[in-house]
Protein backbone atom coordinates (compact mmCIF):
# COMPACT_ATOMS: atom_id res chain seq x y z
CA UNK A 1 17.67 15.29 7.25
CA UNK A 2 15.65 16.17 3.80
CA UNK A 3 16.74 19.50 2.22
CA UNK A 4 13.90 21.25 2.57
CA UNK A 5 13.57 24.67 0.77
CA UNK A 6 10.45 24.74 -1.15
CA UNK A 7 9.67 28.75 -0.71
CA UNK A 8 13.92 29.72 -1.18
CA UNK A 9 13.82 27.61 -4.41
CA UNK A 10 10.43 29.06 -5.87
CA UNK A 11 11.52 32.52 -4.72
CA UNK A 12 8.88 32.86 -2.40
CA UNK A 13 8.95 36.37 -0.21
CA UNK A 14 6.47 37.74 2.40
CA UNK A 15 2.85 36.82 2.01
CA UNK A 16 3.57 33.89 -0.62
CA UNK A 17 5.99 31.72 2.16
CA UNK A 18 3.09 32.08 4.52
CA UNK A 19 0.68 30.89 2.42
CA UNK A 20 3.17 28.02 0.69
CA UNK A 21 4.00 26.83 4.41
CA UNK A 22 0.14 26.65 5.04
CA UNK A 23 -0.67 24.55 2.12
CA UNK A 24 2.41 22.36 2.72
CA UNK A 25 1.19 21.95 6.49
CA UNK A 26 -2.53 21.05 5.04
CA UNK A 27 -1.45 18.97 2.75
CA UNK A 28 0.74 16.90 5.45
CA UNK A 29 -2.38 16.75 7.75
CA UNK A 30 -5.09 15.79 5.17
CA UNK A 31 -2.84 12.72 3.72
CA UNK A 32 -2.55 11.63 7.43
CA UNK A 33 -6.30 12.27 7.83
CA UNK A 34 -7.04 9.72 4.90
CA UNK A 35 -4.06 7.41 6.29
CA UNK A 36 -5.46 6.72 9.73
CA UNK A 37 -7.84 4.50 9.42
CA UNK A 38 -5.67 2.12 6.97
CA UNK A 39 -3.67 -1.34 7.65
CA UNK A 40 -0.43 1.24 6.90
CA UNK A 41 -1.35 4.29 9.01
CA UNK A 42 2.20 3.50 11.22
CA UNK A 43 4.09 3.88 8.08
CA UNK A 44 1.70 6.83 7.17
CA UNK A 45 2.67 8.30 10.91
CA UNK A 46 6.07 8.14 10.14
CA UNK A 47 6.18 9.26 6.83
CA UNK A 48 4.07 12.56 7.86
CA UNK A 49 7.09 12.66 11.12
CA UNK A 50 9.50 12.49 8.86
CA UNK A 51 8.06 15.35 6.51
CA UNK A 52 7.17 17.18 9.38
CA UNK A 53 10.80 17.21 11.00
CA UNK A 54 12.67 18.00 7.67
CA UNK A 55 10.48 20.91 6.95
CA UNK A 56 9.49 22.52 10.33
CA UNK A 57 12.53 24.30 10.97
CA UNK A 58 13.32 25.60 8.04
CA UNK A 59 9.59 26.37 7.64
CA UNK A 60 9.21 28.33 11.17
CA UNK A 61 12.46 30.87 10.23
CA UNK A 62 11.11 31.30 7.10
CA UNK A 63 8.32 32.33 8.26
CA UNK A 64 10.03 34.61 11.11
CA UNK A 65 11.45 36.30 8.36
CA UNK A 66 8.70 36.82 6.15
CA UNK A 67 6.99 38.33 8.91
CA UNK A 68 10.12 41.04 9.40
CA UNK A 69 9.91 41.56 5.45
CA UNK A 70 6.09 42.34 6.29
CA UNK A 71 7.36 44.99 8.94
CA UNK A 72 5.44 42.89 11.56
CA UNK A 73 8.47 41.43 13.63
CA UNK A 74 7.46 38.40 15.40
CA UNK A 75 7.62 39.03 19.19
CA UNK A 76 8.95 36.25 22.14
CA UNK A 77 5.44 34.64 22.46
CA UNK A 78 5.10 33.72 18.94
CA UNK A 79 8.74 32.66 18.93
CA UNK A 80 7.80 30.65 21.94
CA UNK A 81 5.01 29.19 20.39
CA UNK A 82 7.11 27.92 17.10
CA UNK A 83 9.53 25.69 20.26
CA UNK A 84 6.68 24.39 21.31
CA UNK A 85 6.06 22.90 18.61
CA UNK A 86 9.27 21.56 17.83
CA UNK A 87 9.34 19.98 20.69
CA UNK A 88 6.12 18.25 20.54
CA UNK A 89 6.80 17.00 17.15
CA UNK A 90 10.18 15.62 18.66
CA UNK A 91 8.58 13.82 21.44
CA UNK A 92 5.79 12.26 19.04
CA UNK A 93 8.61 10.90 17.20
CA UNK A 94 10.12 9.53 19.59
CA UNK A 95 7.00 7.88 21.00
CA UNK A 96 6.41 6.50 17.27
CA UNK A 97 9.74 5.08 17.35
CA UNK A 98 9.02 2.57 20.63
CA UNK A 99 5.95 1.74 18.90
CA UNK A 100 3.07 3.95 20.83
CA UNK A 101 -0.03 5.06 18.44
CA UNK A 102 0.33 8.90 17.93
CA UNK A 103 -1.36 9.05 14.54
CA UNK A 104 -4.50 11.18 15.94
CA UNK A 105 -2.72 13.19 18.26
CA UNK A 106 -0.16 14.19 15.40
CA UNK A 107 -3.46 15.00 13.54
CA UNK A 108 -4.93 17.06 16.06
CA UNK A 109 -1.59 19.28 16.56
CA UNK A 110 -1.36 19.79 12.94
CA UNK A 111 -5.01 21.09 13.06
CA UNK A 112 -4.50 22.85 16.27
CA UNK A 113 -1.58 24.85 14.42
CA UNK A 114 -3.00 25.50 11.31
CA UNK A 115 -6.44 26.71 13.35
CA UNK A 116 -5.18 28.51 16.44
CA UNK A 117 -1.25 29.52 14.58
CA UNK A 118 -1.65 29.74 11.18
CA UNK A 119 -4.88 31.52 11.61
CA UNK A 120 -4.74 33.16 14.79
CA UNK A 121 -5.64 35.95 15.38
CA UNK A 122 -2.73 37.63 16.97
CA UNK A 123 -1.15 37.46 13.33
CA UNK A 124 -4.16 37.52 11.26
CA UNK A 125 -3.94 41.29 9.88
CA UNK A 126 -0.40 40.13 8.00
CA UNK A 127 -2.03 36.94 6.82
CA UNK A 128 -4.85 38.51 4.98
């Protein structure tokens, strides 16, 4: 697995992780988006999977924590929520990997989280 430690190495705290792990999580999703519809979107698909499972772990503690720095401990639901995920992203690899097409439904999950998660609103009060 990639090291994966964008916000520990820039000494990101609080807020700033939040924010970083958005950007990195739009970023992932738009150069899908524009990959799609190209000759190498499977390579694209697994390139985003890859990203995606190297970062999202590290990325969903950090933000656990930055949400306890923020004195806004993040109750069982969320936690729940952040499994979900992982799990999701596990079985879409694992579809990619016998050869099934999950390019728009790994689009549409990353858009789901960064709509209904990342801006939630649950949450939103410590994200703005």
């Amino acid at each position: 697995m990639t090291n994966f430690t964008p916000w520990t190495e820039q000494g990101l705290h609080g807020i700033a992780v939040i924010q970083a792990q958005r950007c990195w999580l739009t970023q992932l999703a738009e150069t899908l988006s524009a990959h799609l519809h190209l000759d190498s979107s499977r390579d694209a698909v697994g390139e985003c999977l890859t990203h995606l499972m190297s970062g999202l772990l590290q990325s969903l503690v950090s933000e656990e924590q930055a949400f306890v720095e923020l004195g806004s401990p993040v109750d069982d639901a969320h936690l729940a929520e952040h499994n979900a995920l992982c799990l999701e992203v596990l079985e879409l690899i694992k579809h990619h990997e016998r050869g099934e097409l999950v390019g728009l439904p790994l689009l549409q999950r990353l858009q789901d989280w960064l709509s209904q998660h990342c801006d939630g609103t649950p949450h939103r009060s410590v994200l703005h």
